[in-house]
PDB file of N, CA and C in Angstrom:
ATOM      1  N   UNK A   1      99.113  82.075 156.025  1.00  0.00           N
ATOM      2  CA  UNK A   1      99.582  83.415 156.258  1.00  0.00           C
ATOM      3  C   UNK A   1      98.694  84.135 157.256  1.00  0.00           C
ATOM      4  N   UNK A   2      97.438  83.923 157.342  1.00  0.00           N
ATOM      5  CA  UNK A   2      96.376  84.539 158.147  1.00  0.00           C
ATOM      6  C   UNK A   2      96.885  84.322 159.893  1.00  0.00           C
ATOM      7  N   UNK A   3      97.428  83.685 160.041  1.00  0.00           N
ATOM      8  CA  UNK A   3      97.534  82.852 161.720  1.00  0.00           C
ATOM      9  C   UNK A   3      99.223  84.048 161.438  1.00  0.00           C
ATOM     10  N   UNK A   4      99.999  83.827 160.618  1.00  0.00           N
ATOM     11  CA  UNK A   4     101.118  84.392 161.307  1.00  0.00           C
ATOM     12  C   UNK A   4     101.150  86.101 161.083  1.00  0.00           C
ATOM     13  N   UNK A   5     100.195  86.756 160.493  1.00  0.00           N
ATOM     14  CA  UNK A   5     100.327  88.087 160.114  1.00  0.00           C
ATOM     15  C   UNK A   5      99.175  88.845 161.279  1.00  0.00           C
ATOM     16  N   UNK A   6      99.622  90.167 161.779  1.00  0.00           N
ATOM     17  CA  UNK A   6      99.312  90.842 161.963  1.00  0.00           C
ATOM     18  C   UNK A   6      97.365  91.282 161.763  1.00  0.00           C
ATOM     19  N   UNK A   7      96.593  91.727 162.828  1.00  0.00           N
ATOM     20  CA  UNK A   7      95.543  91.738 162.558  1.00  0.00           C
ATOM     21  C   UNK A   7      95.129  92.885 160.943  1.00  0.00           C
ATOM     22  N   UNK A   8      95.869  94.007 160.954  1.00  0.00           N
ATOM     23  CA  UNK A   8      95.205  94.562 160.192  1.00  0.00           C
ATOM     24  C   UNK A   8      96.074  94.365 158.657  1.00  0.00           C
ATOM     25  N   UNK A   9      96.217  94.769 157.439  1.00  0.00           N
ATOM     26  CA  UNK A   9      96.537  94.397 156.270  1.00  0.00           C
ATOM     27  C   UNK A   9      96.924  95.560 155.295  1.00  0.00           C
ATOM     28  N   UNK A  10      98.248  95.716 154.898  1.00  0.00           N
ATOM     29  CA  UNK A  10      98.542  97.107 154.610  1.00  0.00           C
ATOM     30  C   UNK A  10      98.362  96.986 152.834  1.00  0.00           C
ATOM     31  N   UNK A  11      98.124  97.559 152.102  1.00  0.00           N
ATOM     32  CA  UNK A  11      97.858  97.452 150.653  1.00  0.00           C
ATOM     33  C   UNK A  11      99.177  98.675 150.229  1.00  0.00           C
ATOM     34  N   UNK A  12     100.347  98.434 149.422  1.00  0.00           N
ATOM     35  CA  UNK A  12     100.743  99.185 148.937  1.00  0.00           C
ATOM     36  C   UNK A  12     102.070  98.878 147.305  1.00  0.00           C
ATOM     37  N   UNK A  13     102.054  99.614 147.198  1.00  0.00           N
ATOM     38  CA  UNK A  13     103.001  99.526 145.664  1.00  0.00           C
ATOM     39  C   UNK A  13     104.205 100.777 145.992  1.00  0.00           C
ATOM     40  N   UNK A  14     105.306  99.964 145.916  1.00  0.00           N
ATOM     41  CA  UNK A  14     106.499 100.334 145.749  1.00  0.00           C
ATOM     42  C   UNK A  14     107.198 100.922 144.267  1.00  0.00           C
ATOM     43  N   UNK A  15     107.581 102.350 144.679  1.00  0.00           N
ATOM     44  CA  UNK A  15     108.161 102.633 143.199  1.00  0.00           C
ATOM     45  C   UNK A  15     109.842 103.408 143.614  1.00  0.00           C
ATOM     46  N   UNK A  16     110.473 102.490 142.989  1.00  0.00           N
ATOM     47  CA  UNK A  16     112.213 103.352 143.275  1.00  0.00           C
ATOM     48  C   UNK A  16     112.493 104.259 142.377  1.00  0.00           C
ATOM     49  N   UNK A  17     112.636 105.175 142.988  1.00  0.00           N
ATOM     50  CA  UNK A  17     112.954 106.574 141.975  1.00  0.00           C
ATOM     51  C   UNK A  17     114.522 107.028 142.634  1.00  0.00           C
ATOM     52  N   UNK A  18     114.875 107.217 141.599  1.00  0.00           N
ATOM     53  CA  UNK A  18     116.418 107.614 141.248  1.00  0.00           C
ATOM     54  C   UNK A  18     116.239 109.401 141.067  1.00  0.00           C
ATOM     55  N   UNK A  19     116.736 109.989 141.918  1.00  0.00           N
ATOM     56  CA  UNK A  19     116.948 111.621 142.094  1.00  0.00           C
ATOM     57  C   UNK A  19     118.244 111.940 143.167  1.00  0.00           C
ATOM     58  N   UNK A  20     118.914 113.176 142.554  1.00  0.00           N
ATOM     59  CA  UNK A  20     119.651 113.473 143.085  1.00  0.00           C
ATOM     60  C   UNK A  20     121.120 112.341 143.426  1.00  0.00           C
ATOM     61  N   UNK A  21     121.258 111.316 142.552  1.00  0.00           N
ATOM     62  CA  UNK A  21     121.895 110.803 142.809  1.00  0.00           C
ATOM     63  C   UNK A  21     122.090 109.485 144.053  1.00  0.00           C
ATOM     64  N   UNK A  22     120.785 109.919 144.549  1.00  0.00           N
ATOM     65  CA  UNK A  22     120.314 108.787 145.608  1.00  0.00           C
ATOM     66  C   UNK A  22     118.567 108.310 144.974  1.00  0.00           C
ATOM     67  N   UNK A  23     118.463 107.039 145.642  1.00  0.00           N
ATOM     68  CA  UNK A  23     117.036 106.418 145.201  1.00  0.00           C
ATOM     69  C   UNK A  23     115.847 106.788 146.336  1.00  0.00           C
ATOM     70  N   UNK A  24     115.197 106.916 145.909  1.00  0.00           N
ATOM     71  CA  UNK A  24     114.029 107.168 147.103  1.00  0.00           C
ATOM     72  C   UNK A  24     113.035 106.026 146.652  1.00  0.00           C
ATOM     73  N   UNK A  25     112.812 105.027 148.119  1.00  0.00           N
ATOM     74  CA  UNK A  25     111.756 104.554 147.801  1.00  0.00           C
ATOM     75  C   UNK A  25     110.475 104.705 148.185  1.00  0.00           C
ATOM     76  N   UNK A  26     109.116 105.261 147.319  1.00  0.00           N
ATOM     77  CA  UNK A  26     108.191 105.914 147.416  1.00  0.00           C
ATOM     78  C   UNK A  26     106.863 104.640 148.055  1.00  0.00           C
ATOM     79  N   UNK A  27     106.177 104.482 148.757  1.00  0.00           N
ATOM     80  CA  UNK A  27     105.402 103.938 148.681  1.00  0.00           C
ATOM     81  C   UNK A  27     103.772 104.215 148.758  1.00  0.00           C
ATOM     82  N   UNK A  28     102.999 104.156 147.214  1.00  0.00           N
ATOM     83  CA  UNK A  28     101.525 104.628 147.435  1.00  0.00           C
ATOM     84  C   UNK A  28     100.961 103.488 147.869  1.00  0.00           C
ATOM     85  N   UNK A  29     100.098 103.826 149.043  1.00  0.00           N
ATOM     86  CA  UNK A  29      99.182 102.889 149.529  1.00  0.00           C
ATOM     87  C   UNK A  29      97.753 103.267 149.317  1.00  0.00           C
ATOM     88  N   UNK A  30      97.090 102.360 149.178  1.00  0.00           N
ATOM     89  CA  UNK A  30      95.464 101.482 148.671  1.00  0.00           C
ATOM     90  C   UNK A  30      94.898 100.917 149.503  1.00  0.00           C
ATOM     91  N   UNK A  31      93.952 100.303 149.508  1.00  0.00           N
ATOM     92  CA  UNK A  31      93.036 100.313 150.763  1.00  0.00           C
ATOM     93  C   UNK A  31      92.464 101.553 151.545  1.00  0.00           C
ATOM     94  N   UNK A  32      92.381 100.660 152.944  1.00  0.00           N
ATOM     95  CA  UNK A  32      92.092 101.864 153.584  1.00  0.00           C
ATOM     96  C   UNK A  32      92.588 103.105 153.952  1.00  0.00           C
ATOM     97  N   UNK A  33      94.076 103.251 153.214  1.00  0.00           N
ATOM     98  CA  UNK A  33      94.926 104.326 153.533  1.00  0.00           C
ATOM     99  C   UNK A  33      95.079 104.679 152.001  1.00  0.00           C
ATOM    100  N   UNK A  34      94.515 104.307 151.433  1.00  0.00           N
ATOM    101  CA  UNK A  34      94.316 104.910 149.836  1.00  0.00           C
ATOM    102  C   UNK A  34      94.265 107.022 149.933  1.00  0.00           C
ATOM    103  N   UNK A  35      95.501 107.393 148.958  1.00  0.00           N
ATOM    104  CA  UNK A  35      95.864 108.251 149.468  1.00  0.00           C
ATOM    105  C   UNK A  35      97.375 108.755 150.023  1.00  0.00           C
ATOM    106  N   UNK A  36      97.473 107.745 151.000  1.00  0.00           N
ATOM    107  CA  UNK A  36      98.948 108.115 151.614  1.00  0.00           C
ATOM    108  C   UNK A  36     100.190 107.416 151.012  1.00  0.00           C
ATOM    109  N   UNK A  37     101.013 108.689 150.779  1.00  0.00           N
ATOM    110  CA  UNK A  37     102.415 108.369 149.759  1.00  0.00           C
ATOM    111  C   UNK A  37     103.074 108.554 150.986  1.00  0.00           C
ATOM    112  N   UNK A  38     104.390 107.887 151.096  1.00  0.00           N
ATOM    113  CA  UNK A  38     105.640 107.500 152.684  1.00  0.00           C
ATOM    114  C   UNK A  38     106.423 107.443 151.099  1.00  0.00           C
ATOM    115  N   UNK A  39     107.743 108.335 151.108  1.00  0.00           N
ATOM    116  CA  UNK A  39     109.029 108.457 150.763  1.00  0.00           C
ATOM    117  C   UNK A  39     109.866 107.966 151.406  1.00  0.00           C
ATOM    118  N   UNK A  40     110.740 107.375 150.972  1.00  0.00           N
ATOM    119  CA  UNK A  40     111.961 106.772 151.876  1.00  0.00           C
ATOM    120  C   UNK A  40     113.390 106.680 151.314  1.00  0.00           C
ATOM    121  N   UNK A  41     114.621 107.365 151.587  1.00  0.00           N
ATOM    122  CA  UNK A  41     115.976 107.212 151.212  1.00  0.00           C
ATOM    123  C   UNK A  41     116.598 107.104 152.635  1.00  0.00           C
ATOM    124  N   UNK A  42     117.705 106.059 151.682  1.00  0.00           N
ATOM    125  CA  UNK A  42     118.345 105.554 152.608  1.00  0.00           C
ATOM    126  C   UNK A  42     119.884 106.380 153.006  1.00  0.00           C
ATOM    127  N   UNK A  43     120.421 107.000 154.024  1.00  0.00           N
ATOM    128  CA  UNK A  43     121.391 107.854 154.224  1.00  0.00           C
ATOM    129  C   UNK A  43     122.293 107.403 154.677  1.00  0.00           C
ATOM    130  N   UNK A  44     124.032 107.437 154.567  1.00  0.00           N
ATOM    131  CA  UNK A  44     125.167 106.550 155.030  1.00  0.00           C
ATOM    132  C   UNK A  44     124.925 107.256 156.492  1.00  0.00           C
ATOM    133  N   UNK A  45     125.031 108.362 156.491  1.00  0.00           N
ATOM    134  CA  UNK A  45     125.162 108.938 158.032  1.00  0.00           C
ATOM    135  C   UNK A  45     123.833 110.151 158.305  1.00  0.00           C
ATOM    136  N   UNK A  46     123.281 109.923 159.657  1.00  0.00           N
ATOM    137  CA  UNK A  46     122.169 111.384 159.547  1.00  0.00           C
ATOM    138  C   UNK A  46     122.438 112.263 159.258  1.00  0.00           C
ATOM    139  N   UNK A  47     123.825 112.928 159.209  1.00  0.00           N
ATOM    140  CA  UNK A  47     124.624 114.263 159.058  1.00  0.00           C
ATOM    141  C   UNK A  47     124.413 114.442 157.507  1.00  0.00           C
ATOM    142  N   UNK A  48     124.211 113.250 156.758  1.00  0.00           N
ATOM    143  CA  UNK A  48     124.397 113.839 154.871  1.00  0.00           C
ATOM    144  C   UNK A  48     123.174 114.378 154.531  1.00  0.00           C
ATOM    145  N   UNK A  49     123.807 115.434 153.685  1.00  0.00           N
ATOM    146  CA  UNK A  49     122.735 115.984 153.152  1.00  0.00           C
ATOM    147  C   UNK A  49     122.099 115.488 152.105  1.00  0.00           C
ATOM    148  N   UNK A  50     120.718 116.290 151.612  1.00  0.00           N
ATOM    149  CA  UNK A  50     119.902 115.569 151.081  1.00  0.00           C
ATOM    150  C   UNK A  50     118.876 116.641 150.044  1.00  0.00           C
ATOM    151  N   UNK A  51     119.195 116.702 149.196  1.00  0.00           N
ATOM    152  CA  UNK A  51     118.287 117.685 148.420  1.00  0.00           C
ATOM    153  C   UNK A  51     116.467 117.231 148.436  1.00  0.00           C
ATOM    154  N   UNK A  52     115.777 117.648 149.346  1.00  0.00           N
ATOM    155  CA  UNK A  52     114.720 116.884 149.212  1.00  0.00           C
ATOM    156  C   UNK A  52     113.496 117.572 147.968  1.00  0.00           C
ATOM    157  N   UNK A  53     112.966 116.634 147.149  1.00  0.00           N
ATOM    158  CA  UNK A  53     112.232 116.976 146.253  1.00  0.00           C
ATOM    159  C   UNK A  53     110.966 117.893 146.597  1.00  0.00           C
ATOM    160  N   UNK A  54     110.366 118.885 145.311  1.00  0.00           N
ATOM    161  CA  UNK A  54     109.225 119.921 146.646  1.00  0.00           C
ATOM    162  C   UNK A  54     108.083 118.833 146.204  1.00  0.00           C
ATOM    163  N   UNK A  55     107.597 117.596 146.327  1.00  0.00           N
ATOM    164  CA  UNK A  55     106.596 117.045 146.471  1.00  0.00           C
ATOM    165  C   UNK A  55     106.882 116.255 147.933  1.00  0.00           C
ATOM    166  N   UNK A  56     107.991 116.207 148.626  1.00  0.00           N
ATOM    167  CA  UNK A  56     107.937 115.571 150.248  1.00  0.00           C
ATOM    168  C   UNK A  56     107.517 116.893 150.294  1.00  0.00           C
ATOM    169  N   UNK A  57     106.469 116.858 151.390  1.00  0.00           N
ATOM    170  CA  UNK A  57     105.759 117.480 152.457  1.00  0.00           C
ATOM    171  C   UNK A  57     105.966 117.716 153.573  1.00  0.00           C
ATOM    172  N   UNK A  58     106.409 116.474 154.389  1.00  0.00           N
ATOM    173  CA  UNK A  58     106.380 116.335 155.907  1.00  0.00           C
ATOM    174  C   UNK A  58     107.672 115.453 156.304  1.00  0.00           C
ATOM    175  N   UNK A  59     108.240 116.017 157.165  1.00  0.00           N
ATOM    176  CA  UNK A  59     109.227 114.563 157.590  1.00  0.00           C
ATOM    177  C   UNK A  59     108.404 113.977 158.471  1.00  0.00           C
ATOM    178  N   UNK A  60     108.450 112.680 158.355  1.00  0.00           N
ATOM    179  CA  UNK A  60     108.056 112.022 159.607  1.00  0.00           C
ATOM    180  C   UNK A  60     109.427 110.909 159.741  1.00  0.00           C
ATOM    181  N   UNK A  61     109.908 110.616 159.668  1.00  0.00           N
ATOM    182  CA  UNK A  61     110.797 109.934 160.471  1.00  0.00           C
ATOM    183  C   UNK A  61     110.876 109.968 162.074  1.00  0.00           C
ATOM    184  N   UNK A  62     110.763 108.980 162.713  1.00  0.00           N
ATOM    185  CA  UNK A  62     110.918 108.825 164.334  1.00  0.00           C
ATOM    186  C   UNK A  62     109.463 108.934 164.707  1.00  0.00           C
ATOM    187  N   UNK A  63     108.127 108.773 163.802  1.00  0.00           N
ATOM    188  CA  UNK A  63     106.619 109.831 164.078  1.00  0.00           C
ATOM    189  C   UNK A  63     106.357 107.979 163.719  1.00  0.00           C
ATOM    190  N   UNK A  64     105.889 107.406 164.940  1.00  0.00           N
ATOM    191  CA  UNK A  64     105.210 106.340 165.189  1.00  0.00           C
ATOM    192  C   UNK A  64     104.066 105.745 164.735  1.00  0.00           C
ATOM    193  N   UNK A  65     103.636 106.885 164.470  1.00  0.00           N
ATOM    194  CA  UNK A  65     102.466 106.971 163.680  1.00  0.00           C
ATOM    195  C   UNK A  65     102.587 105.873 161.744  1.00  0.00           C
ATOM    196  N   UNK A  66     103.331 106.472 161.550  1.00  0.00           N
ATOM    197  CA  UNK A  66     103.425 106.097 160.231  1.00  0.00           C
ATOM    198  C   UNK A  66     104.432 104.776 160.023  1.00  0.00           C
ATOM    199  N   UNK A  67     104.609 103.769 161.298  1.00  0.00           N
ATOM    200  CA  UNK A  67     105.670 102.588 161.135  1.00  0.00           C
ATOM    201  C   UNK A  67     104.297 101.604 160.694  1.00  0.00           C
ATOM    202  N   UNK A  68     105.032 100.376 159.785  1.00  0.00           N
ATOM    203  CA  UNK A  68     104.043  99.865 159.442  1.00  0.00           C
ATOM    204  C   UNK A  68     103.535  98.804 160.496  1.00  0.00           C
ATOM    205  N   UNK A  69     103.965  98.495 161.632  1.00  0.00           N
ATOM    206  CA  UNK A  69     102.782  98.039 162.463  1.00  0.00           C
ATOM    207  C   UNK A  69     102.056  99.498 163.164  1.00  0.00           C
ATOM    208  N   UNK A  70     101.977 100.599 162.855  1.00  0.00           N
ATOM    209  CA  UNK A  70     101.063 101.062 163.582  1.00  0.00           C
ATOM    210  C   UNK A  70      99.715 100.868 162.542  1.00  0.00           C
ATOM    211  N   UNK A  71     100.685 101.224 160.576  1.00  0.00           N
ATOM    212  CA  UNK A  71      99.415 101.298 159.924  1.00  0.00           C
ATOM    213  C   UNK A  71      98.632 100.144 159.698  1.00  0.00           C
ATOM    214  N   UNK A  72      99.347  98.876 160.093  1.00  0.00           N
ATOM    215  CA  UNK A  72      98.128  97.737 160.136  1.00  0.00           C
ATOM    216  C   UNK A  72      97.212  97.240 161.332  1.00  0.00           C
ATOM    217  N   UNK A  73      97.681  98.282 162.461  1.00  0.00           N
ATOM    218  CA  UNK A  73      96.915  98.504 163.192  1.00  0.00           C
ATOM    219  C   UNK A  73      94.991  98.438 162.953  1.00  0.00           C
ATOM    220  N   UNK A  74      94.617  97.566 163.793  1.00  0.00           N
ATOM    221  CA  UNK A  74      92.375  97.737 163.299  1.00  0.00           C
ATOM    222  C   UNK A  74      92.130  99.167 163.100  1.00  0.00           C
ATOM    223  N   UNK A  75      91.483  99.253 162.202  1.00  0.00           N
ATOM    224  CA  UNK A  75      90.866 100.618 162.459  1.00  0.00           C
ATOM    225  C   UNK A  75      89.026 100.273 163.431  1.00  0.00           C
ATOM    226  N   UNK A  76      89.122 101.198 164.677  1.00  0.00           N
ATOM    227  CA  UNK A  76      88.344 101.023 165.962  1.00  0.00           C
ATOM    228  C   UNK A  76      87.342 101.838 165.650  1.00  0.00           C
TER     229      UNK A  76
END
């Protein structure tokens, strides 16, 4: 696995939570990003709405930053 993966190594635990009638899948990550929770539901069309829970914070969707090859990116 070492030869075909990516230099850096993402640590995280997946939890599916059922709200609003749609699932969100939450992911807390460990390691070096110990700390950062990424929410994720999946939408038929961008147009549907979405009751979002008041523990999301931030959208990041389209924010490069947070795709998971940026977060297994080395830290320099």
């Amino acid at each position: 696995m070492d030869t075909l993966c990516l230099p850096g190594e993402i640590r995280k635990t997946r939890y599916l939570v059922p709200l609003g009638g749609r699932h969100f899948e939450v992911d807390v990550y460990s390691g070096r990003h110990e700390g950062l929770v990424i929410a994720e539901v999946e939408l038929d069309s961008p147009d549907d709405p979405v009751d979002l829970p008041a523990w999301v914070v931030e959208e990041v969707t389209g924010d490069p930053r947070w795709t998971n090859a940026a977060l297994s990116e080395p830290v320099v």
